[in-house]
C-alpha atoms as a PDB file:
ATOM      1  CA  UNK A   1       0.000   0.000   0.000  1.00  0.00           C
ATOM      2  CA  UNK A   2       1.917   3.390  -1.256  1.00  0.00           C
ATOM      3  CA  UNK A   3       0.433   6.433   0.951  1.00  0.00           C
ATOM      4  CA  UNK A   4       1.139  10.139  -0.214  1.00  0.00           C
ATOM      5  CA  UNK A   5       0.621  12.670   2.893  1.00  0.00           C
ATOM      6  CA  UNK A   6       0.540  16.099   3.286  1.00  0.00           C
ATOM      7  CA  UNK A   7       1.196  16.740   7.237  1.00  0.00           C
ATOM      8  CA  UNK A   8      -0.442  14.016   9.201  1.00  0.00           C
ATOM      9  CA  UNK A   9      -3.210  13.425   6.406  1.00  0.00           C
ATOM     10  CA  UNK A  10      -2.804  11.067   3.619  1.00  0.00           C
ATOM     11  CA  UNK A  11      -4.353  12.389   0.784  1.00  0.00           C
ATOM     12  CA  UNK A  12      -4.173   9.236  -1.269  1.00  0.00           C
ATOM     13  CA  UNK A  13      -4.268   5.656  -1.087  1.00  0.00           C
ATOM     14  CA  UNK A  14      -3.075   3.450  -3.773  1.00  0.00           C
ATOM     15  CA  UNK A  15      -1.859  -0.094  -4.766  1.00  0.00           C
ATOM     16  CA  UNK A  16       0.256  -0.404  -8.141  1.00  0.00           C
ATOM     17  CA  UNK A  17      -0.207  -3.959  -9.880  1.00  0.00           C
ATOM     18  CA  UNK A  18       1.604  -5.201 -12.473  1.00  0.00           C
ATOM     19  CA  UNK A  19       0.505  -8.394 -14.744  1.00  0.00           C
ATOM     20  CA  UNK A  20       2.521  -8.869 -18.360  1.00  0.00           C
ATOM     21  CA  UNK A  21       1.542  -5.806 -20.218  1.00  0.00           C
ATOM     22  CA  UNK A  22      -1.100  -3.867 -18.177  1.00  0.00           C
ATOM     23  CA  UNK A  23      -0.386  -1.517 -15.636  1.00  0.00           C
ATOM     24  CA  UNK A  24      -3.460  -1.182 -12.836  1.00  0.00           C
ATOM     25  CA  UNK A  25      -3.482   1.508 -10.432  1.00  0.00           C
ATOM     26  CA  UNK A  26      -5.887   1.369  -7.785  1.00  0.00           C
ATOM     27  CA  UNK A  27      -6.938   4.999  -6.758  1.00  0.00           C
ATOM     28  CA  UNK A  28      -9.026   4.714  -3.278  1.00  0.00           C
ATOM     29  CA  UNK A  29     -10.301   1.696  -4.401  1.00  0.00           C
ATOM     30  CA  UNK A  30     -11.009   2.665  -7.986  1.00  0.00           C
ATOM     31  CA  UNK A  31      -9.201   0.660 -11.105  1.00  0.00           C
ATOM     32  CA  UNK A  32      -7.028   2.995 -13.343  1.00  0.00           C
ATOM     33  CA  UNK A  33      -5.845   0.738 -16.407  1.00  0.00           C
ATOM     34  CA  UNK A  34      -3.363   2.208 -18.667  1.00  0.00           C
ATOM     35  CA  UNK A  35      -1.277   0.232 -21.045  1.00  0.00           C
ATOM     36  CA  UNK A  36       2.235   0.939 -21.884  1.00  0.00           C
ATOM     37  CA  UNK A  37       3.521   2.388 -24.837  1.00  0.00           C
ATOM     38  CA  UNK A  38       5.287  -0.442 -26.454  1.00  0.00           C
ATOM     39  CA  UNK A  39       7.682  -0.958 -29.355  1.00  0.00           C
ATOM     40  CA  UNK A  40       4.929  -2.561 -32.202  1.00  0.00           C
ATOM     41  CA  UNK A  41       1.743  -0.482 -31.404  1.00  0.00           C
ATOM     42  CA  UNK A  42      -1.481  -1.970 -31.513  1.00  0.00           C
ATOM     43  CA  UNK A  43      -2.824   0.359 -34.033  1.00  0.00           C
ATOM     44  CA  UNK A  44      -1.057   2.359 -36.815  1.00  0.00           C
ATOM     45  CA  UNK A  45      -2.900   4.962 -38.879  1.00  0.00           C
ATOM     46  CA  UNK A  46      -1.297   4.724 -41.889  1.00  0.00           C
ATOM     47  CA  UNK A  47      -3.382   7.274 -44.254  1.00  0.00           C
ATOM     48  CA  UNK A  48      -6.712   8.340 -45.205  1.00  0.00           C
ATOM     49  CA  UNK A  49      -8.508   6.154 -47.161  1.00  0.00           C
ATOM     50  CA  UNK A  50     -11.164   8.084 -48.517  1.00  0.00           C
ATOM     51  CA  UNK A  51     -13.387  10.850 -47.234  1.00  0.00           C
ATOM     52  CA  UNK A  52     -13.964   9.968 -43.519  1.00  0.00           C
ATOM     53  CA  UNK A  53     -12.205   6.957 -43.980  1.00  0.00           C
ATOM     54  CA  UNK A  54      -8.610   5.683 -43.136  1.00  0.00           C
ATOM     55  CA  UNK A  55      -6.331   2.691 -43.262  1.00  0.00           C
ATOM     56  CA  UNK A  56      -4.742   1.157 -40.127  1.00  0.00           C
ATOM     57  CA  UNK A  57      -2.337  -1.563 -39.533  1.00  0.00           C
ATOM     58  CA  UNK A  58      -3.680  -3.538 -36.413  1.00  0.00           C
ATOM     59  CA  UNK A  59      -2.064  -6.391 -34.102  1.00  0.00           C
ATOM     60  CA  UNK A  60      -4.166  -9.550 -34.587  1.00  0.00           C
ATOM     61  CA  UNK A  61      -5.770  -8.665 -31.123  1.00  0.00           C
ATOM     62  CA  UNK A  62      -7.308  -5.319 -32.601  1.00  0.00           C
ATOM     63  CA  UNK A  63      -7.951  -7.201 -35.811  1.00  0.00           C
ATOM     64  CA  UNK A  64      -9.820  -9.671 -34.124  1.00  0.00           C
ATOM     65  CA  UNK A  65     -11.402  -7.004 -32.007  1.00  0.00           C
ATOM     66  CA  UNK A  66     -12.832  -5.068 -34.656  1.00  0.00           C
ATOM     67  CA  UNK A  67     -13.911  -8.003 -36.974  1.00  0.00           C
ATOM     68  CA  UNK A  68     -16.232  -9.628 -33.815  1.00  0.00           C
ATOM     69  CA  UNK A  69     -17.817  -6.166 -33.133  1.00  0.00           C
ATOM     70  CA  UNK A  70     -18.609  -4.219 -35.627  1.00  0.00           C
ATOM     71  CA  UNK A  71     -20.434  -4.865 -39.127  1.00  0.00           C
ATOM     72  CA  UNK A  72     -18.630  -5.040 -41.977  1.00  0.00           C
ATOM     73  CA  UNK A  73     -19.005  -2.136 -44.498  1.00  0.00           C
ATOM     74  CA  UNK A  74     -20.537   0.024 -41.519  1.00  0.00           C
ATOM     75  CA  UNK A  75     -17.634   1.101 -39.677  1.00  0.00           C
ATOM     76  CA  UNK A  76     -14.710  -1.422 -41.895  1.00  0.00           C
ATOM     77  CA  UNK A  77     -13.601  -2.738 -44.688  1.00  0.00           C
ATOM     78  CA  UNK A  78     -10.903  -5.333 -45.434  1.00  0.00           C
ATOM     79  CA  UNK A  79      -7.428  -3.862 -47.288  1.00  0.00           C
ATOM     80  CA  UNK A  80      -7.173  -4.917 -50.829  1.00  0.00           C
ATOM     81  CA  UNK A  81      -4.181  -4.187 -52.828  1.00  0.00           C
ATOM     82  CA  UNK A  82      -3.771  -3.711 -56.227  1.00  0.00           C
ATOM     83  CA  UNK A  83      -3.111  -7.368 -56.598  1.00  0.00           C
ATOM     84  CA  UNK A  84      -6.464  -7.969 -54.938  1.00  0.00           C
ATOM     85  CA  UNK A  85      -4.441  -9.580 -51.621  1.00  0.00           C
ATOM     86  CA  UNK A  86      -6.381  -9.212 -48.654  1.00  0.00           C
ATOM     87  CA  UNK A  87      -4.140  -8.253 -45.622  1.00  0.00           C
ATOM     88  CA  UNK A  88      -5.854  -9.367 -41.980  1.00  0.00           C
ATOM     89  CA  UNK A  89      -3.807  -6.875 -40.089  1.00  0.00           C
ATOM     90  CA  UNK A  90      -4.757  -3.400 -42.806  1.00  0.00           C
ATOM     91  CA  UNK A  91      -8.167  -2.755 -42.493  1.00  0.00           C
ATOM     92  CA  UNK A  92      -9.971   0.421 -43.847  1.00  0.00           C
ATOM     93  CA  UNK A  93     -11.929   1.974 -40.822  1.00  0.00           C
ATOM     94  CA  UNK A  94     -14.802   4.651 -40.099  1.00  0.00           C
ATOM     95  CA  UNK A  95     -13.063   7.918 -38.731  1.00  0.00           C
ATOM     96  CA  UNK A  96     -15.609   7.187 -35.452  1.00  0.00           C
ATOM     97  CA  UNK A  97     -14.109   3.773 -34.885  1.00  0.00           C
ATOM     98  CA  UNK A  98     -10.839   5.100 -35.010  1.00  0.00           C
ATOM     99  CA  UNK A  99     -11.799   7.704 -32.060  1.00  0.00           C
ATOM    100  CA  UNK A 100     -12.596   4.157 -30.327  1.00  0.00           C
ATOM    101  CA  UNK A 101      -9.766   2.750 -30.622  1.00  0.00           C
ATOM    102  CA  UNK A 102      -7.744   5.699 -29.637  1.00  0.00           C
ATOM    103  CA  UNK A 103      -9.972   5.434 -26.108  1.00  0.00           C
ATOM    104  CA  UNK A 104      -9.642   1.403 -25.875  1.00  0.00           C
ATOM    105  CA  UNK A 105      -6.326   1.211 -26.768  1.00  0.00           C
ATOM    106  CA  UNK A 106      -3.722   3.855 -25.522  1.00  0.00           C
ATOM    107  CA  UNK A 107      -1.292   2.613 -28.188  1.00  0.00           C
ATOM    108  CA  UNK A 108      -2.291   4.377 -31.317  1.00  0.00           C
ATOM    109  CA  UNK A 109       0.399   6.251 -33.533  1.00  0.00           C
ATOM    110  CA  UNK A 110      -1.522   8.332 -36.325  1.00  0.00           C
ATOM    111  CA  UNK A 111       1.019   8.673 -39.304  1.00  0.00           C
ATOM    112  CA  UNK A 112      -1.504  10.639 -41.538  1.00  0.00           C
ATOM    113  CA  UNK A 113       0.261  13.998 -41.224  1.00  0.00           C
ATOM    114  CA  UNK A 114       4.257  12.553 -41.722  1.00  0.00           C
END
């Protein structure tokens, strides 16, 4: 239990956990989850796509995550290249699910502007 006082009162009560990737902090018995900034990001936005529209790159997690939650052709679309390839981790996403993602996932690099 980590205690920060001022005087005799402590002001704040918290607990720091630690489990492979995610960081809890417990703040007076309140859950603060924050992941780490890591070396391959979970989501990449690459460019826009078209007019409120823009390709990602996406761990398999997010991939997965998307695919099992939204509806196709609502808020994504799969990546085809010119070769008509389809790529699992490039999807073409709604401009409000990438506003979700940014919220779910604190590991979102937008590349748009370089």
């Amino acid at each position: 239990m980590i205690q920060a006082a001022v005087g005799e009162q402590p002001i704040m009560n918290s607990h720091l956990e630690k489990k492979s990737r995610l960081l809890c902090f417990y703040l007076d018995g309140v859950a603060v989850v924050n992941m780490p900034k890591l070396q391959n990001p979970d989501v990449i936005i690459l460019r826009e796509a078209k007019p409120g529209w823009s390709l990602i790159s996406c761990s398999k997690e997010v991939s997965i995550w998307i695919r099992n939650n939204y509806e196709e052709t609502e808020q994504w679309e799969a990546y085809l290249d010119q070769e008509w390839r389809i790529y699992y981790n490039k999807l073409v996403v709604h401009n409000n699910l990438i506003t979700i993602l940014q919220i779910k996932y604190n590991d979102v690099i937008d590349r748009r502007d370089s």
